[in-house]
C-alpha atoms as a PDB file:
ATOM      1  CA  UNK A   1     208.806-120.893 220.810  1.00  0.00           C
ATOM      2  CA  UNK A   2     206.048-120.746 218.239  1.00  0.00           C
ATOM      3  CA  UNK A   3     205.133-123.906 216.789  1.00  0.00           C
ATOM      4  CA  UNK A   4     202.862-123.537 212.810  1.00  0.00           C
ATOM      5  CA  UNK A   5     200.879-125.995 211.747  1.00  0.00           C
ATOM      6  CA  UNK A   6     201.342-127.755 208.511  1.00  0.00           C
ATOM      7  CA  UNK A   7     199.495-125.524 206.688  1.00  0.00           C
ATOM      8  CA  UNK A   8     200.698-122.870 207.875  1.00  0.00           C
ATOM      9  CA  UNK A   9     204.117-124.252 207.077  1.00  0.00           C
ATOM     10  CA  UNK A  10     203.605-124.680 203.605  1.00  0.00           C
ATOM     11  CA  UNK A  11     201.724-121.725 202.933  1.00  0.00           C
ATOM     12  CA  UNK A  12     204.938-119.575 203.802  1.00  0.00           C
ATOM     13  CA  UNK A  13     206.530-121.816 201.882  1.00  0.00           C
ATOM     14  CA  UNK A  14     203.893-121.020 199.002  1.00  0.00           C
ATOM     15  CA  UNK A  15     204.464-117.408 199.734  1.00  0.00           C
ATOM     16  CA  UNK A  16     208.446-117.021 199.777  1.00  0.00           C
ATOM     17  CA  UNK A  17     207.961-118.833 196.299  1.00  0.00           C
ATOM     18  CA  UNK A  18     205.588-116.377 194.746  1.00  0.00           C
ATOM     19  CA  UNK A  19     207.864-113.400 196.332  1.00  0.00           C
ATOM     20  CA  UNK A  20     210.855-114.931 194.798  1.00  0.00           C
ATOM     21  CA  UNK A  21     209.284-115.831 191.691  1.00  0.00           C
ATOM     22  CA  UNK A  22     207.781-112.497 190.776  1.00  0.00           C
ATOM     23  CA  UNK A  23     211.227-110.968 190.367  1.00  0.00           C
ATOM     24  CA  UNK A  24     212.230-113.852 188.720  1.00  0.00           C
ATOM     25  CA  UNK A  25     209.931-113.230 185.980  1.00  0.00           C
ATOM     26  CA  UNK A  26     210.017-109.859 185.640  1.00  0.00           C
ATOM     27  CA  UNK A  27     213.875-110.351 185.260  1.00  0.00           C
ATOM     28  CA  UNK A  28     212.936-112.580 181.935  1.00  0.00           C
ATOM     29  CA  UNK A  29     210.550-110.283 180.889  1.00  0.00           C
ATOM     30  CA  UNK A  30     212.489-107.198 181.269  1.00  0.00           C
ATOM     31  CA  UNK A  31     216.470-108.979 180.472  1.00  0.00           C
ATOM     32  CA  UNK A  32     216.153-107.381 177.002  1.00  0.00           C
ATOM     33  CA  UNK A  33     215.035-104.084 177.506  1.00  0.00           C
ATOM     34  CA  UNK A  34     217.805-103.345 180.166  1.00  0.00           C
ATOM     35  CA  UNK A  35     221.114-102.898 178.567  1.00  0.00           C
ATOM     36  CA  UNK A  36     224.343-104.103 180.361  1.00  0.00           C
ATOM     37  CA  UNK A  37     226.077-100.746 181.059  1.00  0.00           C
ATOM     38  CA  UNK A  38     223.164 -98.538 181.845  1.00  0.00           C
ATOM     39  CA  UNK A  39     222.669 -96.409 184.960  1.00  0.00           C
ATOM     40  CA  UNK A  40     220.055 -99.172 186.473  1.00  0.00           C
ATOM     41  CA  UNK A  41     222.630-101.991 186.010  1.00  0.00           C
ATOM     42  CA  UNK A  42     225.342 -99.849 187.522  1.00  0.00           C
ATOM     43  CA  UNK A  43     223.112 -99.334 190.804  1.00  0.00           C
ATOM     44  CA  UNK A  44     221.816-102.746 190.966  1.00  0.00           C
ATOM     45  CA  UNK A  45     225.740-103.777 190.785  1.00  0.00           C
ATOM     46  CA  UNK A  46     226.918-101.080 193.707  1.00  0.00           C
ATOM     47  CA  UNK A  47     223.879-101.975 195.546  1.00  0.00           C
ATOM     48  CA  UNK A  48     224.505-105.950 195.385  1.00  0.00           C
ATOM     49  CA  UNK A  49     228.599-105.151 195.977  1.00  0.00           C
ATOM     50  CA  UNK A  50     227.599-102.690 199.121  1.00  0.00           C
ATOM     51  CA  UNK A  51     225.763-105.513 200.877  1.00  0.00           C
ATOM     52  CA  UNK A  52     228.594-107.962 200.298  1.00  0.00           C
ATOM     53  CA  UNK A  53     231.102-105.682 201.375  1.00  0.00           C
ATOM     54  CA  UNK A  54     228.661-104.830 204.533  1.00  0.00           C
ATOM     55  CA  UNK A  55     228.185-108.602 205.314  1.00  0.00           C
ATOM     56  CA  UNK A  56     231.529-109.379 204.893  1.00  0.00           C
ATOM     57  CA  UNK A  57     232.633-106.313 207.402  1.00  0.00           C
ATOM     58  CA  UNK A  58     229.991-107.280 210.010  1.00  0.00           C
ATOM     59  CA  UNK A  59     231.189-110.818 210.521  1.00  0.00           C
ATOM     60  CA  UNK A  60     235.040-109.898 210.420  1.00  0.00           C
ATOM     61  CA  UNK A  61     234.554-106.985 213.297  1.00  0.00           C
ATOM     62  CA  UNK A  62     231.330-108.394 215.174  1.00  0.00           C
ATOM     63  CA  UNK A  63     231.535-112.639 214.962  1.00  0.00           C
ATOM     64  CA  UNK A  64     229.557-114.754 216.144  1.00  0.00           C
ATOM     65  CA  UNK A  65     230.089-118.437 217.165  1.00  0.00           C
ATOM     66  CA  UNK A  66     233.694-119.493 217.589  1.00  0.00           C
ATOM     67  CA  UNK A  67     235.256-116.714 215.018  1.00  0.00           C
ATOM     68  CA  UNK A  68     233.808-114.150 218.153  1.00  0.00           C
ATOM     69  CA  UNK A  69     236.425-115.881 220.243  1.00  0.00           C
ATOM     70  CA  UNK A  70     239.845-114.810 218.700  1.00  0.00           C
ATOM     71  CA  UNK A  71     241.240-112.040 218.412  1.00  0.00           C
ATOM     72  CA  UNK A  72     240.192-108.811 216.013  1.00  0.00           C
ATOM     73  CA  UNK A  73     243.776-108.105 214.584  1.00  0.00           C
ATOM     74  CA  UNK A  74     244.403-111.861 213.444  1.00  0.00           C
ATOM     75  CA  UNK A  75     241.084-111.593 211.492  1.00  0.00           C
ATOM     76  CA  UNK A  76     242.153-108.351 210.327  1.00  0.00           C
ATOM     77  CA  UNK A  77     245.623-109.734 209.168  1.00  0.00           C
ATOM     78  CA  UNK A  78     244.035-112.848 207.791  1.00  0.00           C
ATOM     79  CA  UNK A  79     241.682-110.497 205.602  1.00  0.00           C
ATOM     80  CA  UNK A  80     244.640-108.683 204.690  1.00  0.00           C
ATOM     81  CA  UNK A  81     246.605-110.935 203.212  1.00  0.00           C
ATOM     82  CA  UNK A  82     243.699-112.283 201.888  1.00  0.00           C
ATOM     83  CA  UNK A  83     243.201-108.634 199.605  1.00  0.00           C
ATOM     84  CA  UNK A  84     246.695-108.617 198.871  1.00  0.00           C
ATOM     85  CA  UNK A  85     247.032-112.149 197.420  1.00  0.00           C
ATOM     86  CA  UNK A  86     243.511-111.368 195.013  1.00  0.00           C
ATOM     87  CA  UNK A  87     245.350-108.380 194.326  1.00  0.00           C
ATOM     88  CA  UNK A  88     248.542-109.538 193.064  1.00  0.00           C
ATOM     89  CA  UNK A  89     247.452-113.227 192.211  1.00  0.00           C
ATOM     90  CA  UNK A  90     244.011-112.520 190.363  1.00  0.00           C
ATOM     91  CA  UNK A  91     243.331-116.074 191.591  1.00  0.00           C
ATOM     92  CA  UNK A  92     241.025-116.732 194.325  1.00  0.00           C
ATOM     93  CA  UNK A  93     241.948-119.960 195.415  1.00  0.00           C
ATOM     94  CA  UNK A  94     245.424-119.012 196.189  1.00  0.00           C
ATOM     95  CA  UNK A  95     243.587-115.769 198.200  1.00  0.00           C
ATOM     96  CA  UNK A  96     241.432-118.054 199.972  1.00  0.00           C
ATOM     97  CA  UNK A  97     244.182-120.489 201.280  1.00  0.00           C
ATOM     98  CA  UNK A  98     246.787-117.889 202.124  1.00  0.00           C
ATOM     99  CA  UNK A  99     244.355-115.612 204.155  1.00  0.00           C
ATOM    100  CA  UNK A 100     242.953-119.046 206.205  1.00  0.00           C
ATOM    101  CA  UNK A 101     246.604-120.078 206.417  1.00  0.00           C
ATOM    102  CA  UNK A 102     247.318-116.696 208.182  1.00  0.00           C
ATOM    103  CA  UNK A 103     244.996-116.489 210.079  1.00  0.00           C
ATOM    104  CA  UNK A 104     245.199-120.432 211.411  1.00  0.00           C
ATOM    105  CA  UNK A 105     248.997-119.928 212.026  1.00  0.00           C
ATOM    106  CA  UNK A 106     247.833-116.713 213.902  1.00  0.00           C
ATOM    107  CA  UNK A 107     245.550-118.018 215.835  1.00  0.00           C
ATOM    108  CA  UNK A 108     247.283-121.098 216.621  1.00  0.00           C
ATOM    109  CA  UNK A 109     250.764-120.511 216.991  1.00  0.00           C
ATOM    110  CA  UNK A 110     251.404-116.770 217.809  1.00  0.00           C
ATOM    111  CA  UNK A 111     248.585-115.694 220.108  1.00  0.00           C
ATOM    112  CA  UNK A 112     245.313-116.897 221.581  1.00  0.00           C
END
């Protein structure tokens, strides 16, 4: 294990701030110039979804932790009644709590 100094700390620190901030400002600088449906917002909004989705497929097939220790098709049942409940409910909440409920009973109850 590496251990950084305090200044070294803080200048990374320093340095994710400036990376972060630079985009920041360039969004405010640029916000009005861009308009909402054009190509670059369209690819900037397929990009961001792609990663989600990717992120979101990773940890439901390949866990880690304690979710790597059940089984794949009661994740895969919890997600799906998780896409069907958004689907038909247009409320995420419900989504949420029927795909953990489903997955919980699952888990629990029918099979280890």
């Amino acid at each position: 294990m590496t251990f950084y100094s305090l200044t070294e700390g803080w200048a990374a620190v320093a340095l994710a701030f400036l990376g972060t901030f630079i985009w920041r400002f360039l969004g405010v600088l640029l916000a009005e110039r861009i308009t909402s449906d054009g190509p670059l917002i369209k690819w900037i909004n397929a990009v961001a979804y792609s990663m989600v989705a990717g992120v979101m497929m990773l940890i439901l097939v390949f866990p880690g932790g304690v979710l790597g220790t059940t089984q794949l098709d009661h994740r895969l049942l919890g997600f799906t009644v998780g896409m069907v409940l958004i689907l038909v409910t247009k409320r995420l909440w419900i989504a949420i709590i029927g795909a953990m409920g489903t997955f919980a009973i699952f888990v629990n109850f029918i099979g280890g």
